[in-house]
PDB file of N, CA and C in Angstrom:
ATOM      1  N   UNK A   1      -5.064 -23.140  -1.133  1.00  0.00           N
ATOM      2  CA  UNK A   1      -4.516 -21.882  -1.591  1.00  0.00           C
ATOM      3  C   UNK A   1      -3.160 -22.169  -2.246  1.00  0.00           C
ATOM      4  N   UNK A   2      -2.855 -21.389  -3.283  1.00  0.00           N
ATOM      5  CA  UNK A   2      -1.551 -21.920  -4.081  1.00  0.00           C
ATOM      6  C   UNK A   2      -0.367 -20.919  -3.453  1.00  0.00           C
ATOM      7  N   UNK A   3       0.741 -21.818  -4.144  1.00  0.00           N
ATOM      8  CA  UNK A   3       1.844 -21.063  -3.095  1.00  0.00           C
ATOM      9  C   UNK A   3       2.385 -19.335  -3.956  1.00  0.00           C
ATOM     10  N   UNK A   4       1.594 -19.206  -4.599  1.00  0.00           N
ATOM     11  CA  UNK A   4       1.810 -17.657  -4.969  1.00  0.00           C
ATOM     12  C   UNK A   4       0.724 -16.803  -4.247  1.00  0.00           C
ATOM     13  N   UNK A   5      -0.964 -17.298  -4.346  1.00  0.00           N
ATOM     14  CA  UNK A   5      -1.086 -16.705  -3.283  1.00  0.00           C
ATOM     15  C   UNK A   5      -0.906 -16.479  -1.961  1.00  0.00           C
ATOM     16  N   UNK A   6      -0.330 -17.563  -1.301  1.00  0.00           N
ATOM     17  CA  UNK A   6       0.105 -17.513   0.363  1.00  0.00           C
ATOM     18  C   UNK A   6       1.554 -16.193   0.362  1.00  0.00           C
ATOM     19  N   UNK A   7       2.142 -15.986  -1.383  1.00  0.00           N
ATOM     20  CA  UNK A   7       3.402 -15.629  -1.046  1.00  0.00           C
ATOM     21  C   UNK A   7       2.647 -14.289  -1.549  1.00  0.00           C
ATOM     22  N   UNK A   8       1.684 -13.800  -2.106  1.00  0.00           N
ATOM     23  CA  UNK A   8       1.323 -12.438  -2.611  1.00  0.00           C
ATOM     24  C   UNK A   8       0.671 -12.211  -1.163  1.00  0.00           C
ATOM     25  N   UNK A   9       0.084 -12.864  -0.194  1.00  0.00           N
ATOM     26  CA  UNK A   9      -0.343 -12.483   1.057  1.00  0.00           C
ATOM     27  C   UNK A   9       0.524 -12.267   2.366  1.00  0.00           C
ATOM     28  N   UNK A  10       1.718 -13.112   2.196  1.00  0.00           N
ATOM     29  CA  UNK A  10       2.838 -12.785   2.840  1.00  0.00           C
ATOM     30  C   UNK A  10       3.087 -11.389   2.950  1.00  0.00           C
ATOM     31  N   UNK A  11       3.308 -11.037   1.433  1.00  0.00           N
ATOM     32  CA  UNK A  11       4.132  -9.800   1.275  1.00  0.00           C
ATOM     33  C   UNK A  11       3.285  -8.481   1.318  1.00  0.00           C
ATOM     34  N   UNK A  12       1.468  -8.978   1.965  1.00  0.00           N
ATOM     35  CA  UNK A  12       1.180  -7.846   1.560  1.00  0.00           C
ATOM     36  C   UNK A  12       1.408  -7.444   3.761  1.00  0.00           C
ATOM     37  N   UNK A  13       1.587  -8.564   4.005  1.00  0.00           N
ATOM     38  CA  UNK A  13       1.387  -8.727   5.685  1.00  0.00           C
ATOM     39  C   UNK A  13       2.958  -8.247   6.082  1.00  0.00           C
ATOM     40  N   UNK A  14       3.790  -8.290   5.164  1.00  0.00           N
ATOM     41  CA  UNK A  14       5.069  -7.600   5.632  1.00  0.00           C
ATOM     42  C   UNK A  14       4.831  -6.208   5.103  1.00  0.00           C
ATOM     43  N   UNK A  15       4.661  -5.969   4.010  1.00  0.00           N
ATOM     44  CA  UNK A  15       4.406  -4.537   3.401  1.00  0.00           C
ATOM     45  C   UNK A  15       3.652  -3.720   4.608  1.00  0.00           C
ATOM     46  N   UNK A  16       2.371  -4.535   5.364  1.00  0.00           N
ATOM     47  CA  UNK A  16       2.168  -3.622   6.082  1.00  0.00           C
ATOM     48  C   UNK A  16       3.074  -3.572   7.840  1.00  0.00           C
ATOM     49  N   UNK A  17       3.066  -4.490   7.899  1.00  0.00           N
ATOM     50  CA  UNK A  17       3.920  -4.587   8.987  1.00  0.00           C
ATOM     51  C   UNK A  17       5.631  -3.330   9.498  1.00  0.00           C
ATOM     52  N   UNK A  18       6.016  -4.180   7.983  1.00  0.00           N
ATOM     53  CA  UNK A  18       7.299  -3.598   8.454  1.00  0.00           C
ATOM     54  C   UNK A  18       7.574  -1.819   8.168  1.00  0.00           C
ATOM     55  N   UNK A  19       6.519  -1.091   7.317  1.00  0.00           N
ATOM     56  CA  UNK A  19       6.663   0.574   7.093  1.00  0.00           C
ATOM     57  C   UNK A  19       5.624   0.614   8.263  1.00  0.00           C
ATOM     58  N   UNK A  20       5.342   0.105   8.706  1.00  0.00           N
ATOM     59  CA  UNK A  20       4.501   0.802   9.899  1.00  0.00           C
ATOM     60  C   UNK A  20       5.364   0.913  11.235  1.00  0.00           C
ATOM     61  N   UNK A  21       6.044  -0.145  11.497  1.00  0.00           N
ATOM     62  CA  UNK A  21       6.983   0.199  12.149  1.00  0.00           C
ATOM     63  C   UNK A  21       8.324   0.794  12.185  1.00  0.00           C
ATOM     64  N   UNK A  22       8.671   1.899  11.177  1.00  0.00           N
ATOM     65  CA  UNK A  22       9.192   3.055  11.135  1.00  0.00           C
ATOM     66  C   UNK A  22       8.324   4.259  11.484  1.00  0.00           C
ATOM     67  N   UNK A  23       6.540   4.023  10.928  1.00  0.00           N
ATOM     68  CA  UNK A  23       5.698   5.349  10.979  1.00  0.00           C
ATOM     69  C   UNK A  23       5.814   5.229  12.432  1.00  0.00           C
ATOM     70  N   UNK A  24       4.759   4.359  13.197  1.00  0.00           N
ATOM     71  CA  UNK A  24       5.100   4.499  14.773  1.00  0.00           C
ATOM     72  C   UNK A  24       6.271   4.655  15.466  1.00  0.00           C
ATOM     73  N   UNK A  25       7.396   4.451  15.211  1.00  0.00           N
ATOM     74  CA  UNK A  25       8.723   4.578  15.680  1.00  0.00           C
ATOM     75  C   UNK A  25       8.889   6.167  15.539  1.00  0.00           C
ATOM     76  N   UNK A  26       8.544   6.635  14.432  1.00  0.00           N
ATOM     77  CA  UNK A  26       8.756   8.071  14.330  1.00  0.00           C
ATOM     78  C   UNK A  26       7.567   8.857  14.888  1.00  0.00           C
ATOM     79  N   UNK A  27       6.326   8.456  15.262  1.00  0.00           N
ATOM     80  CA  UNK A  27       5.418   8.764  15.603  1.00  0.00           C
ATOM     81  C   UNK A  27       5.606   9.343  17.055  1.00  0.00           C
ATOM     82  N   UNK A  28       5.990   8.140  17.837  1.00  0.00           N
ATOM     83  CA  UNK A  28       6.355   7.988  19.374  1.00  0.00           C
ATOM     84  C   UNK A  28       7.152   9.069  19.461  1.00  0.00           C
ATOM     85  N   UNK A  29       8.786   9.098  18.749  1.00  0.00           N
ATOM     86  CA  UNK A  29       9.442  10.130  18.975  1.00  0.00           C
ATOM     87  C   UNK A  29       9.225  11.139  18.839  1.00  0.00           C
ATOM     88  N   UNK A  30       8.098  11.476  17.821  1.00  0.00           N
ATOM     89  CA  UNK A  30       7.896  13.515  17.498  1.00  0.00           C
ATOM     90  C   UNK A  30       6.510  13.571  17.235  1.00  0.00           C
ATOM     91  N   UNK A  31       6.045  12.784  17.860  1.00  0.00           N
ATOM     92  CA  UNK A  31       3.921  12.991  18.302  1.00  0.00           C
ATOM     93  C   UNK A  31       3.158  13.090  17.510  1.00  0.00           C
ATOM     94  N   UNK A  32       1.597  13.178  17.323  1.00  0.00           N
ATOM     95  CA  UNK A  32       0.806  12.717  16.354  1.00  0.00           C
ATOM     96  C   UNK A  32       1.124  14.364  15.074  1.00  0.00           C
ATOM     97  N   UNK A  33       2.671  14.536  14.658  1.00  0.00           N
ATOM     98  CA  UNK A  33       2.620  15.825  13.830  1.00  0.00           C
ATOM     99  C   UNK A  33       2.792  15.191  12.449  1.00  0.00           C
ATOM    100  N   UNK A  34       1.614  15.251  11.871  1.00  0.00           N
ATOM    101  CA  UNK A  34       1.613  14.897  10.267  1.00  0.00           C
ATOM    102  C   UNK A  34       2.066  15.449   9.739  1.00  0.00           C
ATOM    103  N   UNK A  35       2.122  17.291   9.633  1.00  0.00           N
ATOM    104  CA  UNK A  35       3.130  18.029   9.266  1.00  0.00           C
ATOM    105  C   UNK A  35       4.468  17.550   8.987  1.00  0.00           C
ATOM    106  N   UNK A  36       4.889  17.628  10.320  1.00  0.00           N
ATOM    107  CA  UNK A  36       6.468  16.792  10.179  1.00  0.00           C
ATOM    108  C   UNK A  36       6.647  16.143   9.817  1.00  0.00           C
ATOM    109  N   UNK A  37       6.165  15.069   9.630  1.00  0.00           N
ATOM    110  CA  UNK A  37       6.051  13.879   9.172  1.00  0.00           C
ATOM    111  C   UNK A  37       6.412  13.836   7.431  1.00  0.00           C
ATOM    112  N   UNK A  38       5.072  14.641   7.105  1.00  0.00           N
ATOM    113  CA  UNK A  38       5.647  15.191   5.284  1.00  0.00           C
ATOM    114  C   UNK A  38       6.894  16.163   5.503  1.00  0.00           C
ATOM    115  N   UNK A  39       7.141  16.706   6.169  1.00  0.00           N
ATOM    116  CA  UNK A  39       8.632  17.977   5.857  1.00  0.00           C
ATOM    117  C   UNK A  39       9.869  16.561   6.005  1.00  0.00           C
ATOM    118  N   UNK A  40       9.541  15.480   6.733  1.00  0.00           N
ATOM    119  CA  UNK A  40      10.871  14.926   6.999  1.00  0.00           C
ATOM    120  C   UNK A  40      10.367  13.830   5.697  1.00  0.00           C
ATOM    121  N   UNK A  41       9.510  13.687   5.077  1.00  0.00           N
ATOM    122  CA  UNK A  41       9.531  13.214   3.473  1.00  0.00           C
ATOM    123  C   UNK A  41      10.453  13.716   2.733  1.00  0.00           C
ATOM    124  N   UNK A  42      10.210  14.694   3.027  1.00  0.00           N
ATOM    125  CA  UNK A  42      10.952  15.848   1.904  1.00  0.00           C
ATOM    126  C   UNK A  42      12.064  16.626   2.223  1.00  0.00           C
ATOM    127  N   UNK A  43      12.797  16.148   2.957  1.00  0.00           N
ATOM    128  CA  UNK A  43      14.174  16.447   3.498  1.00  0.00           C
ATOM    129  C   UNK A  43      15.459  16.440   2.838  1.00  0.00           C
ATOM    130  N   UNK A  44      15.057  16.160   1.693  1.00  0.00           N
ATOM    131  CA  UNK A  44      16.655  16.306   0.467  1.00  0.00           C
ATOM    132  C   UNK A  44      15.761  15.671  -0.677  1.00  0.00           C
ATOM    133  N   UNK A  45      16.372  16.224  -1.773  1.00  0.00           N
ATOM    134  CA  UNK A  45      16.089  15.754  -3.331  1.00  0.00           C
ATOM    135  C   UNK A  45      15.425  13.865  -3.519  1.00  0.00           C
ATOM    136  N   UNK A  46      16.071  13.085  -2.687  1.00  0.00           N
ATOM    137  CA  UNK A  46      16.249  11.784  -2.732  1.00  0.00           C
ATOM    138  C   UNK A  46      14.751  11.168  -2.226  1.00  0.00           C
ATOM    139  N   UNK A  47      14.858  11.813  -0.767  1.00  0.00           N
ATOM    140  CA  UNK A  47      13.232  11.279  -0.164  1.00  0.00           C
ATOM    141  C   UNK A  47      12.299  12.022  -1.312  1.00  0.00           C
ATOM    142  N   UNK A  48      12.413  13.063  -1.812  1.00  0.00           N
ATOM    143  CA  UNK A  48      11.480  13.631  -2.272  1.00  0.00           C
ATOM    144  C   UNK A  48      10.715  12.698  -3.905  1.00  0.00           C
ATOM    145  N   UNK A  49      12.112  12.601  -4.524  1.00  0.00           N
ATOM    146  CA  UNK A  49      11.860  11.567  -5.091  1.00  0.00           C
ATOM    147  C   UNK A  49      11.010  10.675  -5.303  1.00  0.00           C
ATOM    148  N   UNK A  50      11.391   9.696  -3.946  1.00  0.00           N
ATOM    149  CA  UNK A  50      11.281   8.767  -3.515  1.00  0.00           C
ATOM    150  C   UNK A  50       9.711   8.993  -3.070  1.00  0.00           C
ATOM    151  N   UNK A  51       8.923  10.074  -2.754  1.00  0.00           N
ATOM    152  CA  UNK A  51       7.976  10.178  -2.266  1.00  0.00           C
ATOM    153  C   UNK A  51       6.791  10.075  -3.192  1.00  0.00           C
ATOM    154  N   UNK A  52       7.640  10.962  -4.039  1.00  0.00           N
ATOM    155  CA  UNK A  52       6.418  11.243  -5.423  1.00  0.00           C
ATOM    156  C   UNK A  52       6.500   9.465  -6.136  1.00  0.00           C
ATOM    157  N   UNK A  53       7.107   8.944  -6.479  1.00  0.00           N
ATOM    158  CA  UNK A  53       7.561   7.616  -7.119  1.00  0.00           C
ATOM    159  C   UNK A  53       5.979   6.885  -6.237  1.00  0.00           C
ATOM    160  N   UNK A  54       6.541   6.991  -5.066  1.00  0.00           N
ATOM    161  CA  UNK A  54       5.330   6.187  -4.676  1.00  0.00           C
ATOM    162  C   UNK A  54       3.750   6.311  -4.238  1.00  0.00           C
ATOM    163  N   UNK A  55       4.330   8.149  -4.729  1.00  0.00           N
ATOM    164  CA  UNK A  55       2.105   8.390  -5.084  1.00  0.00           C
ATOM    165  C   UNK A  55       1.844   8.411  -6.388  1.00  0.00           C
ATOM    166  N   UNK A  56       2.683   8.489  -6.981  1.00  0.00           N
ATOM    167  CA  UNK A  56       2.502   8.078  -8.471  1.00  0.00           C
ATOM    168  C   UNK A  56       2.018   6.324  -8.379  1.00  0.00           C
ATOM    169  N   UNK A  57       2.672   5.586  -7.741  1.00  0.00           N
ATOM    170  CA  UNK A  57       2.638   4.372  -7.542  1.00  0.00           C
ATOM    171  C   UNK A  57       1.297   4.020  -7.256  1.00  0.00           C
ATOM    172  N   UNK A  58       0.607   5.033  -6.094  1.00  0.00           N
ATOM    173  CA  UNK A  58      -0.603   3.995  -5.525  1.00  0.00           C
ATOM    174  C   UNK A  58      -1.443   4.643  -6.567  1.00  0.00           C
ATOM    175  N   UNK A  59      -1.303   6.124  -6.930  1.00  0.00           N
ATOM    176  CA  UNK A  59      -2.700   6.437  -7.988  1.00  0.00           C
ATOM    177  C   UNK A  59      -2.783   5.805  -9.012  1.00  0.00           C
ATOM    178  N   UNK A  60      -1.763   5.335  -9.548  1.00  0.00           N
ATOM    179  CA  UNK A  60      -1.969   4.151 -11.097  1.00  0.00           C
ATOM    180  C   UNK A  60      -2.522   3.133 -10.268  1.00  0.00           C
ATOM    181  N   UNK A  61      -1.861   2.231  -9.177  1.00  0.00           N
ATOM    182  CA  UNK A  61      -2.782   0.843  -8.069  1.00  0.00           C
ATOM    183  C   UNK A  61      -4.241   1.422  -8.245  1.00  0.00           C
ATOM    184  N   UNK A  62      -4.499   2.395  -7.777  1.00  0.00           N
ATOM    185  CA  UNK A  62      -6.216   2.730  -7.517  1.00  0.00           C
ATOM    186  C   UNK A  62      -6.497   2.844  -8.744  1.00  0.00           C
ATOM    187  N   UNK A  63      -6.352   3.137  -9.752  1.00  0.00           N
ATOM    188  CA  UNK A  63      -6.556   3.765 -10.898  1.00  0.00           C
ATOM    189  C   UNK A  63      -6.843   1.650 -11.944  1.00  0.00           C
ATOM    190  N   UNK A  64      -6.462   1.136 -11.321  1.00  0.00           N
ATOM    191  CA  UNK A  64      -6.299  -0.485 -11.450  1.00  0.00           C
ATOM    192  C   UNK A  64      -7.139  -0.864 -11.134  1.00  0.00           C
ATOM    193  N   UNK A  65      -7.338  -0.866 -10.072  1.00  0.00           N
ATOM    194  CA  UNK A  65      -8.219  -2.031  -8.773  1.00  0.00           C
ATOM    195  C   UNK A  65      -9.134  -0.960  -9.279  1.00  0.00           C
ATOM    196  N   UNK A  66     -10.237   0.268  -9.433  1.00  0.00           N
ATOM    197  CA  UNK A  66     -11.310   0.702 -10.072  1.00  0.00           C
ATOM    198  C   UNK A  66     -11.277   0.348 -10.952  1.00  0.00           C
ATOM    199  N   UNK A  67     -10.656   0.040 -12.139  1.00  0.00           N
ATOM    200  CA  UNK A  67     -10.719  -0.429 -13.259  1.00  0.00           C
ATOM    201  C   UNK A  67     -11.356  -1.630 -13.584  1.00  0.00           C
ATOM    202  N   UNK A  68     -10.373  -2.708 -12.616  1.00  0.00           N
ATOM    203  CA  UNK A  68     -10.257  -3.948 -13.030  1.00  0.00           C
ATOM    204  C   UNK A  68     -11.884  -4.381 -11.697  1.00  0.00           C
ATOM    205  N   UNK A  69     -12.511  -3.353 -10.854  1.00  0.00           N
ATOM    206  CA  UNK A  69     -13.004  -4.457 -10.068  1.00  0.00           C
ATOM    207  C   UNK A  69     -14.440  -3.897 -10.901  1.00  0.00           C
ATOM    208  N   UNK A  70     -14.374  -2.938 -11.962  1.00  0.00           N
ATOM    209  CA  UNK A  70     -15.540  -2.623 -12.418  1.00  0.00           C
ATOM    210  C   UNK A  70     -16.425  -3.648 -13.068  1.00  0.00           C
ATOM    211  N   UNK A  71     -15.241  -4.281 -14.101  1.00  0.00           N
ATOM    212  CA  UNK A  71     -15.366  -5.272 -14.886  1.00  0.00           C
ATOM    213  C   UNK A  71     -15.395  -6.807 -14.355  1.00  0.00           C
ATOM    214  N   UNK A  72     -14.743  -7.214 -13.170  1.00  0.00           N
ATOM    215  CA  UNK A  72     -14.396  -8.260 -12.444  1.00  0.00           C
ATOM    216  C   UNK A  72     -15.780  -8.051 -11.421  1.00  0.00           C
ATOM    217  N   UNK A  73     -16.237  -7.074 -11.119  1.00  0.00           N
ATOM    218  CA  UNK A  73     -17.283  -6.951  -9.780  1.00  0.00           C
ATOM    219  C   UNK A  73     -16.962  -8.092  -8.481  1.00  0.00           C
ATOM    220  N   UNK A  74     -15.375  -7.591  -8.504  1.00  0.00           N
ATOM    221  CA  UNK A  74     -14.634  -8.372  -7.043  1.00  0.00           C
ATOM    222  C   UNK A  74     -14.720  -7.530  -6.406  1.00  0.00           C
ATOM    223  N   UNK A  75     -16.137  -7.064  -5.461  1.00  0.00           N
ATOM    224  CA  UNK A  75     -15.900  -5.623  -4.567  1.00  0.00           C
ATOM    225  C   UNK A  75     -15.111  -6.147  -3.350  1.00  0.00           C
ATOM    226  N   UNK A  76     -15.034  -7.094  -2.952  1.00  0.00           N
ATOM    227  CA  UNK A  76     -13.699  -7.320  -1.877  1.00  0.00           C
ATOM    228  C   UNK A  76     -12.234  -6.250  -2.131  1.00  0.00           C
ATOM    229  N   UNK A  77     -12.199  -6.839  -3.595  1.00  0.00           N
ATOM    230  CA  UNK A  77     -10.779  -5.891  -3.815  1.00  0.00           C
ATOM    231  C   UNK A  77     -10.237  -5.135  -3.461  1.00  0.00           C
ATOM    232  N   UNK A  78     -11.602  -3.959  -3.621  1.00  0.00           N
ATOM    233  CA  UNK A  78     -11.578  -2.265  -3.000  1.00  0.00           C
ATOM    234  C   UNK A  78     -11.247  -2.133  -1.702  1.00  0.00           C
ATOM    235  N   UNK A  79     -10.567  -3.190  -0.695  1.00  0.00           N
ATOM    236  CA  UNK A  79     -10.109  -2.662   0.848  1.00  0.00           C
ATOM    237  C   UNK A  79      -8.657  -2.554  -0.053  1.00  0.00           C
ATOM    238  N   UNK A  80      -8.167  -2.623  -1.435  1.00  0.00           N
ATOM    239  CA  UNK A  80      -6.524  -2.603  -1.411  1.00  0.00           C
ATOM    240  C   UNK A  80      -6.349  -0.728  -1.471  1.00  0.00           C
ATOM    241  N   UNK A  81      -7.447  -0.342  -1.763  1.00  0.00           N
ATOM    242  CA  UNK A  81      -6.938   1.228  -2.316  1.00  0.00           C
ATOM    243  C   UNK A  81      -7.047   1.777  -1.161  1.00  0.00           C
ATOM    244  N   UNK A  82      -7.774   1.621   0.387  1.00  0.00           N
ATOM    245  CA  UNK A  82      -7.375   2.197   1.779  1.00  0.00           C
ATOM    246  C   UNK A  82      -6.262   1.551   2.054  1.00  0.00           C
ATOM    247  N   UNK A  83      -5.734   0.531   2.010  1.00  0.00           N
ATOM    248  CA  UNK A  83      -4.778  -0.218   2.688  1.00  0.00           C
ATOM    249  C   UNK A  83      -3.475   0.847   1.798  1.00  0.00           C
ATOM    250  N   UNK A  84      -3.400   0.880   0.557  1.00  0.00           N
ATOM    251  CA  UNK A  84      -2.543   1.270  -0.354  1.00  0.00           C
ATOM    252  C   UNK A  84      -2.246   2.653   0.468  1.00  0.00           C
ATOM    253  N   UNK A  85      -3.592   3.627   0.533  1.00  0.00           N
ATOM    254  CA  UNK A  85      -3.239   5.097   1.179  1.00  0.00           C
ATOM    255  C   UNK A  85      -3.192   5.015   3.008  1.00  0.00           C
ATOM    256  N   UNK A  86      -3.563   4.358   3.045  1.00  0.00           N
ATOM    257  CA  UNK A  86      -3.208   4.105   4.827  1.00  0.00           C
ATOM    258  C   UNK A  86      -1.335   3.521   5.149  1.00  0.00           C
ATOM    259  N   UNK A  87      -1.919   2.352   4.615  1.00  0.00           N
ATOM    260  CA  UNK A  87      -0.261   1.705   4.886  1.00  0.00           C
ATOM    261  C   UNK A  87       0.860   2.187   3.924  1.00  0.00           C
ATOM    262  N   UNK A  88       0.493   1.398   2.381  1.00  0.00           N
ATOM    263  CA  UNK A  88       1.335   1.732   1.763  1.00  0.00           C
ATOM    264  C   UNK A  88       1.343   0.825   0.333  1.00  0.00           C
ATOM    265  N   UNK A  89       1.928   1.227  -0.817  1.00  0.00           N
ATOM    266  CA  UNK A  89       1.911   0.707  -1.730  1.00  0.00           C
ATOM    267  C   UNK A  89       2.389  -0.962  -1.425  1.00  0.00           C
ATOM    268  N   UNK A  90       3.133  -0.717  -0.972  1.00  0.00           N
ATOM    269  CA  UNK A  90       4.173  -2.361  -0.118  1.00  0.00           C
ATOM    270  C   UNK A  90       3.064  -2.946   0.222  1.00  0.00           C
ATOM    271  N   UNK A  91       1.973  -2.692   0.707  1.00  0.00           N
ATOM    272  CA  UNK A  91       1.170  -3.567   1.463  1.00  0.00           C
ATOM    273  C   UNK A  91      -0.119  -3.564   0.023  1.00  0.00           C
ATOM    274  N   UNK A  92      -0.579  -2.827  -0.328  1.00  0.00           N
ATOM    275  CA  UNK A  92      -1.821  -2.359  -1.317  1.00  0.00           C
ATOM    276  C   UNK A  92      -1.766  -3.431  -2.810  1.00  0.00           C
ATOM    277  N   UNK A  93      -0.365  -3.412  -2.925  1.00  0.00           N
ATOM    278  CA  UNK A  93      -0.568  -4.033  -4.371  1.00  0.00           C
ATOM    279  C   UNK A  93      -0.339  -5.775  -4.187  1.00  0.00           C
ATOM    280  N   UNK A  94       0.262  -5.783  -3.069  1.00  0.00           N
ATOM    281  CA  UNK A  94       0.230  -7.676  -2.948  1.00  0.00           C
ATOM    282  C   UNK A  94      -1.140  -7.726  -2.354  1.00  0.00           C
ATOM    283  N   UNK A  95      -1.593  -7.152  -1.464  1.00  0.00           N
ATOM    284  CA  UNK A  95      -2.634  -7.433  -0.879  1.00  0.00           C
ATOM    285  C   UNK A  95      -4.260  -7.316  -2.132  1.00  0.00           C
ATOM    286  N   UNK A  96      -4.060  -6.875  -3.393  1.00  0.00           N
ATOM    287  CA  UNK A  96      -4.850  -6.716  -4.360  1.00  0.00           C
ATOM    288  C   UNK A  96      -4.212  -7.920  -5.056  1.00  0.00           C
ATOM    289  N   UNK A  97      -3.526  -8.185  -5.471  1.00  0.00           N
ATOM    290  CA  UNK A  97      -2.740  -9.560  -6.017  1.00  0.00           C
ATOM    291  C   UNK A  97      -3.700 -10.849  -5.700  1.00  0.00           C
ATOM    292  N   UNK A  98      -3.334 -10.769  -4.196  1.00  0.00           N
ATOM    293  CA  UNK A  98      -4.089 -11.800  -3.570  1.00  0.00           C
ATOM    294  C   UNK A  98      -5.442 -12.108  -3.669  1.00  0.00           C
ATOM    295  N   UNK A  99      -6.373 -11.006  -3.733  1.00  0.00           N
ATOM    296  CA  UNK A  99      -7.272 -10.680  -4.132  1.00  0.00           C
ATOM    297  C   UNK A  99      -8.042 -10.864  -5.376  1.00  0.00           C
ATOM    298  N   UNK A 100      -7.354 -10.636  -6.027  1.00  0.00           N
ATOM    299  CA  UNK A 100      -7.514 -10.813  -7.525  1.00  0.00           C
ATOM    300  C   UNK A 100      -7.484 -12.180  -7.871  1.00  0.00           C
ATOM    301  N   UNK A 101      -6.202 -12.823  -7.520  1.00  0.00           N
ATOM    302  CA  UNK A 101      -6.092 -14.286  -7.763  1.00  0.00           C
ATOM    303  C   UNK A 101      -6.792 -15.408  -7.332  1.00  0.00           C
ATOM    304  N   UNK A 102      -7.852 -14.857  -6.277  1.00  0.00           N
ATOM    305  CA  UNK A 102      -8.620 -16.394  -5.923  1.00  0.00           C
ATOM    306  C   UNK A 102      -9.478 -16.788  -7.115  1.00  0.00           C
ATOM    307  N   UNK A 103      -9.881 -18.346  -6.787  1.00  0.00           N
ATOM    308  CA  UNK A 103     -10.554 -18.587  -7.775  1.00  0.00           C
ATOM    309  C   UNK A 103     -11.957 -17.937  -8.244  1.00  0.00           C
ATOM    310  N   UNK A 104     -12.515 -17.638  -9.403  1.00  0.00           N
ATOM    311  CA  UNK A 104     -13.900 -17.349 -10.071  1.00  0.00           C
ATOM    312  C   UNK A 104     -14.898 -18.220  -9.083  1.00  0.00           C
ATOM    313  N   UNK A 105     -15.951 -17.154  -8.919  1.00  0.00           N
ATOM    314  CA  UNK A 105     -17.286 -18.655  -8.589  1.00  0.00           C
ATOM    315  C   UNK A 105     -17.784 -18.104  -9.411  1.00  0.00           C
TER     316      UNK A 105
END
């Protein structure tokens, strides 16, 4: 394995790692409320921002990885667009990287 993919797999294993442990951290403290969860997204101009930036983010990623696995028929790929809406873009687009980059058979 080359050292860009070990480092596009790294980052997709921190991407998911490390925003998950803010979701559970906040989880524990104020219980399974998804509600809240989006209102404290959107708690000033900045998160809000910041929120849309990154669903804009994963729908162009999905909007990719369908694209590219139509033509490529790498159906492996397609675990990046749950990972992308589960975890997070941080984790979705290295973890499709990686994906993408192994060799052709």
């Amino acid at each position: 394995m080359s050292i860009l993919r070990m480092t596009y797999l790294a980052l997709a294993v921190w991407g998911a790692v490390h925003p998950m442990y803010y979701f559970v951290s906040w989880f524990l403290a104020n219980g399974l409320d998804l509600g809240g969860m989006v209102d404290a997204w959107h708690v000033n101009a900045a998160t809000s921002g910041l929120v849309w930036d990154l669903t804009i983010a994963a729908i162009a990623l999905t909007l990719w990885v369908l694209a590219e696995v139509s033509v490529r028929r790498n159906w492996r790929a397609l675990i990046a667009i749950p990972a992308t809406f589960a975890i997070g873009v941080s984790c979705g687009l290295p973890l499709y990287l990686f994906l993408r980059s192994a060799p052709v058979k």
